[in-house]
Protein backbone atom coordinates (compact mmCIF):
# COMPACT_ATOMS: atom_id res chain seq x y z
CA UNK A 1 32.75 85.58 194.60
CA UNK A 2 33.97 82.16 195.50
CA UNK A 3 37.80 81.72 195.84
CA UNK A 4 37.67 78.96 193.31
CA UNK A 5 36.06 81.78 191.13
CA UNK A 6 38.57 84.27 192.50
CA UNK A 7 41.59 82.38 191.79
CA UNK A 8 40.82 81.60 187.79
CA UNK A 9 39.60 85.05 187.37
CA UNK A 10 43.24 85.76 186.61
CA UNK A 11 43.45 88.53 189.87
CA UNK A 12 46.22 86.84 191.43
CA UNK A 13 48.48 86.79 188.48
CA UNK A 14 48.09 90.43 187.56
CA UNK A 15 48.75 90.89 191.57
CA UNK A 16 51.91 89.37 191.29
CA UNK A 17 53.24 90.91 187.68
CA UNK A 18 52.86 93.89 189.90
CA UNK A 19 49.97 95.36 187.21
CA UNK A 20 47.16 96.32 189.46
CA UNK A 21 45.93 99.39 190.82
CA UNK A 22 46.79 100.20 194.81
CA UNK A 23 43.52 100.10 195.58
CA UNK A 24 43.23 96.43 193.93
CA UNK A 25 46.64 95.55 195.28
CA UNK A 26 45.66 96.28 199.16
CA UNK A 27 41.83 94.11 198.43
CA UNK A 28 44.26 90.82 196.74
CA UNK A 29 46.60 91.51 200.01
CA UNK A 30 43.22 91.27 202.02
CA UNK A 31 41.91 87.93 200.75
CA UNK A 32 45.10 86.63 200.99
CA UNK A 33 45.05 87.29 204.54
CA UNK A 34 42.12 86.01 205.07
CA UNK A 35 41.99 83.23 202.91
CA UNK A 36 44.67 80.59 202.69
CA UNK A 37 44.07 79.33 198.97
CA UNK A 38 44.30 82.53 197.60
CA UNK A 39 47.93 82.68 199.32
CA UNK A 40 49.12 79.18 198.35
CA UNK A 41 47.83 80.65 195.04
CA UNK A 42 49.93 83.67 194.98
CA UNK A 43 53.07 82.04 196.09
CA UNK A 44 52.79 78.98 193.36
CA UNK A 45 52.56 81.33 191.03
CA UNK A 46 55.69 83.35 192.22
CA UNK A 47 57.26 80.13 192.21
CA UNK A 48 56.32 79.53 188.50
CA UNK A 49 57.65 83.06 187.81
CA UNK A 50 61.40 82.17 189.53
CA UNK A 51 61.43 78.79 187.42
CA UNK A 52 60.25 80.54 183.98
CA UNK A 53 63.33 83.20 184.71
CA UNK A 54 65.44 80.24 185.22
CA UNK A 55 63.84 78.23 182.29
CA UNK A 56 66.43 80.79 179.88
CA UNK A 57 69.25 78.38 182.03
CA UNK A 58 70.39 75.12 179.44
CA UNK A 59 69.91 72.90 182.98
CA UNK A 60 66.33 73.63 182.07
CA UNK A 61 64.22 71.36 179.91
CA UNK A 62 61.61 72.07 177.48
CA UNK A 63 58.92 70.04 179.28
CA UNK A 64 59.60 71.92 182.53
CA UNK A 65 59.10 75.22 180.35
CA UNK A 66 55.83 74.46 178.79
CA UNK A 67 54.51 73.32 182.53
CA UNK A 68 55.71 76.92 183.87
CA UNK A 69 53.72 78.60 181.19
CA UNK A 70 50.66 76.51 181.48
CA UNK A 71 50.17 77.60 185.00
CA UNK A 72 50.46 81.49 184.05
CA UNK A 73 48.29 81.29 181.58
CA UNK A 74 44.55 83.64 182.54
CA UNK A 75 41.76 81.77 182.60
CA UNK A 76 39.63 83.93 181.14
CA UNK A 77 39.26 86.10 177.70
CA UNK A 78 38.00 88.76 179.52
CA UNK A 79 41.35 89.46 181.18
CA UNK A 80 43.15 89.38 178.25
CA UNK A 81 41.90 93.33 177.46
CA UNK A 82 44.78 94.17 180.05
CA UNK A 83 47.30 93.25 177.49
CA UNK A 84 50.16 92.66 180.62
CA UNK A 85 52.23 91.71 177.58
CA UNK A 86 52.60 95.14 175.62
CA UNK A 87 53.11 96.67 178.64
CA UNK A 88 56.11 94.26 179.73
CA UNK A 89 57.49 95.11 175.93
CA UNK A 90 57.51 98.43 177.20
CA UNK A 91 59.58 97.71 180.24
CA UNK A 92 61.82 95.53 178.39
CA UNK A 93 62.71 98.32 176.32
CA UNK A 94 63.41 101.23 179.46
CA UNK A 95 65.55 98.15 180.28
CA UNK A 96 67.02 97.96 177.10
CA UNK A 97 67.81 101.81 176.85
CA UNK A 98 68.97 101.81 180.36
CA UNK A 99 71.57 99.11 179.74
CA UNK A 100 72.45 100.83 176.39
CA UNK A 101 72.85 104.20 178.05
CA UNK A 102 75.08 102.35 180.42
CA UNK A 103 77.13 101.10 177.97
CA UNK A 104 77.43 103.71 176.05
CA UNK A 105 78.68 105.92 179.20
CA UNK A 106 81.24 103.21 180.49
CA UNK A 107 82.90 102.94 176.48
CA UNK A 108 82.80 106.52 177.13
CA UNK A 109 85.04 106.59 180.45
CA UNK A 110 87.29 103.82 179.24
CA UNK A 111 87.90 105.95 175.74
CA UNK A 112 88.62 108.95 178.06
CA UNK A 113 91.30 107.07 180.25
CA UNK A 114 92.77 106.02 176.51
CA UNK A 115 92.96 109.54 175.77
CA UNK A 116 94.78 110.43 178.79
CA UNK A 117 97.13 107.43 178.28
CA UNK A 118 97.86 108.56 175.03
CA UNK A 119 98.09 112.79 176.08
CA UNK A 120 100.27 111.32 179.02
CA UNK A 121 102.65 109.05 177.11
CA UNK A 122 103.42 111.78 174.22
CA UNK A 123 104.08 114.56 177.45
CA UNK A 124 106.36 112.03 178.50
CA UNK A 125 107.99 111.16 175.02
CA UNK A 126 108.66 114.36 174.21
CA UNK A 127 110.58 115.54 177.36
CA UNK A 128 112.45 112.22 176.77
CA UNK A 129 113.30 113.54 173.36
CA UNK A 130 114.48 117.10 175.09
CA UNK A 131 116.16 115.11 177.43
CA UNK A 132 118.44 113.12 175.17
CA UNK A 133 119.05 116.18 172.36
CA UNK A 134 120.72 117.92 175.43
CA UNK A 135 122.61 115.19 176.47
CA UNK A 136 123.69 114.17 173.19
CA UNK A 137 124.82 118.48 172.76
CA UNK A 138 126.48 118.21 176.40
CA UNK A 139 128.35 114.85 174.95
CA UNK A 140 129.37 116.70 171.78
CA UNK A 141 130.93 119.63 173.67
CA UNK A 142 132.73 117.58 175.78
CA UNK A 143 134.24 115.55 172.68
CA UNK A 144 135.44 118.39 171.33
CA UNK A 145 136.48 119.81 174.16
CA UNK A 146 138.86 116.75 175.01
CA UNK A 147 139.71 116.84 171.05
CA UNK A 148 140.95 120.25 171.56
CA UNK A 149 143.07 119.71 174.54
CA UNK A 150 144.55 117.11 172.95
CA UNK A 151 145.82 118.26 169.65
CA UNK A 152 149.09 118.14 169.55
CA UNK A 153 149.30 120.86 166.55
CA UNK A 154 147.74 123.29 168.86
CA UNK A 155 149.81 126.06 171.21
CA UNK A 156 148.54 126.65 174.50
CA UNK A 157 148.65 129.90 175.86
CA UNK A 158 147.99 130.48 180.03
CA UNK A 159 146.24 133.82 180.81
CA UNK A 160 147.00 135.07 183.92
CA UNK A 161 144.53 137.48 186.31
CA UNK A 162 145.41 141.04 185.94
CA UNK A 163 144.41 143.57 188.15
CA UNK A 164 140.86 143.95 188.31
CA UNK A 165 140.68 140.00 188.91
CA UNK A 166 143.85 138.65 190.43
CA UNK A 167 142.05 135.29 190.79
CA UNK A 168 140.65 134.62 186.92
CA UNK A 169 142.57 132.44 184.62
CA UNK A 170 141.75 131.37 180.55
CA UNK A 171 143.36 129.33 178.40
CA UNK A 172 143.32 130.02 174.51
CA UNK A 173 144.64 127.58 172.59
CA UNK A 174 145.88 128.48 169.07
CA UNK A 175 146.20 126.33 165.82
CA UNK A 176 149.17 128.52 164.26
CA UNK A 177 148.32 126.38 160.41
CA UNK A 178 145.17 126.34 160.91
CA UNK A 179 144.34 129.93 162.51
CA UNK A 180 141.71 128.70 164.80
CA UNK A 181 141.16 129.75 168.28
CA UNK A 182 139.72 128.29 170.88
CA UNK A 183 139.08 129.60 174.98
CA UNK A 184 138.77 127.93 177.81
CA UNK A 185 136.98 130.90 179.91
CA UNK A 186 136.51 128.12 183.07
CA UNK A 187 138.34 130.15 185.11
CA UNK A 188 136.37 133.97 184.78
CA UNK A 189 133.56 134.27 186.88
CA UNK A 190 130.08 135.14 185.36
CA UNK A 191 129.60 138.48 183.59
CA UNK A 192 127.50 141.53 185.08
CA UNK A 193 124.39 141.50 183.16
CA UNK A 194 124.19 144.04 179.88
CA UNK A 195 128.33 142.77 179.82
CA UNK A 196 130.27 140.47 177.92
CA UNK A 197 134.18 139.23 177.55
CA UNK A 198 136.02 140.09 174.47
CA UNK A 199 138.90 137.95 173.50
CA UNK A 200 141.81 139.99 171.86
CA UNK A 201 144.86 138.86 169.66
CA UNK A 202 147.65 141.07 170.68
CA UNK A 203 150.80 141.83 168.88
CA UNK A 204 153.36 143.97 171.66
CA UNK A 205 155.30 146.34 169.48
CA UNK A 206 153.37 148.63 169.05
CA UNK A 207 150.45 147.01 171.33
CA UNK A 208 148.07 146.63 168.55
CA UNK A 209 144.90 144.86 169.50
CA UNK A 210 142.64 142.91 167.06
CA UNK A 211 139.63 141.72 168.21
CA UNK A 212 138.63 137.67 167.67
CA UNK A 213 135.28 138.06 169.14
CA UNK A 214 133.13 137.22 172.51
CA UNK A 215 132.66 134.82 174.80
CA UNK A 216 128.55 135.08 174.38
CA UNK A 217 125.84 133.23 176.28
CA UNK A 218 128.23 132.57 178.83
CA UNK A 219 125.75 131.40 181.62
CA UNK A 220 124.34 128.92 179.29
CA UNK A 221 128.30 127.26 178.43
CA UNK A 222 128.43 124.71 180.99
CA UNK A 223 131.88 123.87 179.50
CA UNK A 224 133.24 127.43 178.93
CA UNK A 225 134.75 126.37 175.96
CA UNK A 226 134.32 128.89 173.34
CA UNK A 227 135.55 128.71 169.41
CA UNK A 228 136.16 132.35 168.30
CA UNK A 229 137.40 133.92 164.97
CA UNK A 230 140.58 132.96 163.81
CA UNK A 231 144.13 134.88 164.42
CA UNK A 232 146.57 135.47 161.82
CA UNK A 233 149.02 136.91 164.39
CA UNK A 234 149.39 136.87 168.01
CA UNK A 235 152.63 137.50 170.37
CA UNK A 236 149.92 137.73 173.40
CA UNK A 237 146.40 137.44 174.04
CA UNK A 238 144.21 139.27 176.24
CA UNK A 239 140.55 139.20 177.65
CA UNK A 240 138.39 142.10 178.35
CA UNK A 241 134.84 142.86 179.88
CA UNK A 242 133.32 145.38 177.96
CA UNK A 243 129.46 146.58 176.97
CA UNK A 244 127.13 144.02 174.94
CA UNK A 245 128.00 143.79 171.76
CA UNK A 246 131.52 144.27 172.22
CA UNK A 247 134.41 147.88 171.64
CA UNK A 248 136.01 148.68 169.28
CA UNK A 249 139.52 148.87 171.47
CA UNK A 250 139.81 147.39 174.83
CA UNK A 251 138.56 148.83 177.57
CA UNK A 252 142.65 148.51 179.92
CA UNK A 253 140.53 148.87 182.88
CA UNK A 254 138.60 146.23 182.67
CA UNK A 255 141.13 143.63 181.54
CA UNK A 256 140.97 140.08 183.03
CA UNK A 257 143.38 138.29 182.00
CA UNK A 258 146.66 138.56 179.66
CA UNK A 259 148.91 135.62 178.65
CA UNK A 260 152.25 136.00 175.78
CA UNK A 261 152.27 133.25 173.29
């Protein structure tokens, strides 16, 4: 076959679409080798392929286009059973899927991070929210704290350590209209586990004890102020340890502190 032959025969531009066999492939590398038309063949049309893939540009006129396609078009019909066209349809659409897949995968990852955003910013609200109901209870105990020290209506009443602990001190003071009692325990050191302190109103003579309740969840009390039942009458009160839950009597062993009105 001539090369004039061989170049319209439409070889060379099946050769460079990349849509020829190996063994075709290695016989067009061959010529072209061997015969310099056939390679200023091959790389004009390469050429025309990098300017009609630049021809989608606007810097590209319509003229220009229709020049680029003229030169890839096949010479002859018989070529044109190789329909190169269906099968760059089908790569257009791998490509297509490809790209899709990769879109679909990166709105994927970006709703992820969202989600952690969102998981992370709700973890963080809500330990705000813990954060400022126990502030907002620590500010309330200290207001009424301070409201209690300072109520003039109120009679103060220093207990002294007894025996068993020279060192602890209490403070109850006492509303005598109003009946209510409040303790400041600061001054008792933390209960044994399984015990708990037991606040009594005493009157002397007889000693007759009445019980105005316990100084419970102690530990968690970080002012040690505690509101207990109210006392009719009092001449002295006292503070006991005693079992969970409280005696019926006062254990005298075990008292902690003692203070007359």
């Amino acid at each position: 076959m001539e090369t004039k032959q061989y170049i319209e025969s439409g070889i060379l531009e099946l050769y460079v679409y990349g849509l020829l066999s190996e063994a075709e492939n290695l016989e067009v590398a061959e010529m072209a080798k061997k015969n310099p038309a056939i390679n200023d063949e091959i790389i004009a049309i390469e050429k025309a392929i990098v300017a009609l893939s630049s021809s989608f540009s606007p810097f590209h006129s319509v003229a220009n286009y229709e020049k680029i396609k003229a030169k890839l078009e096949l010479k002859h019909a018989d070529v044109i059973e190789l329909e190169p066209s269906r099968n760059w349809s089908q790569y257009m659409g791998w490509a297509a899927a490809i790209i899709l897949l990769l879109g679909i995968g990166y709105q994927y990852n970006q709703l992820d991070q969202t989600s952690n955003k969102v998981t992370t910013t709700t973890i963080e609200k809500v330990k705000l929210e813990k954060d400022l109901n126990a502030l907002q209870l620590i500010n309330k105990a200290n207001e009424t704290s301070l409201a209690v020290v300072r109520d003039s209506k109120n009679t103060v009443v220093a207990l002294g350590g007894q025996a068993v602990a020279p060192e602890s001190f209490a403070k109850v003071y006492w509303n005598k209209e109003t009946k209510v009692v409040y303790v400041d325990a600061a001054g008792l050191p933390e209960p044994p586990k399984g015990m708990v302190y037991q606040v009594w109103a005493l009157k002397l003579n007889p000693l007759t004890p009445t019980s105005i309740g316990l100084l419970e969840k102690f530990e968690v009390n970080n002012q040690k102020m505690f509101v207990v039942n109210n006392a009719e009458e009092a001449e002295a009160f006292g503070i006991t340890l005693e079992p969970a839950g409280g005696s019926i009597t006062p254990t005298m062993e075990q008292l902690y502190t003692l203070g007359k009105v």
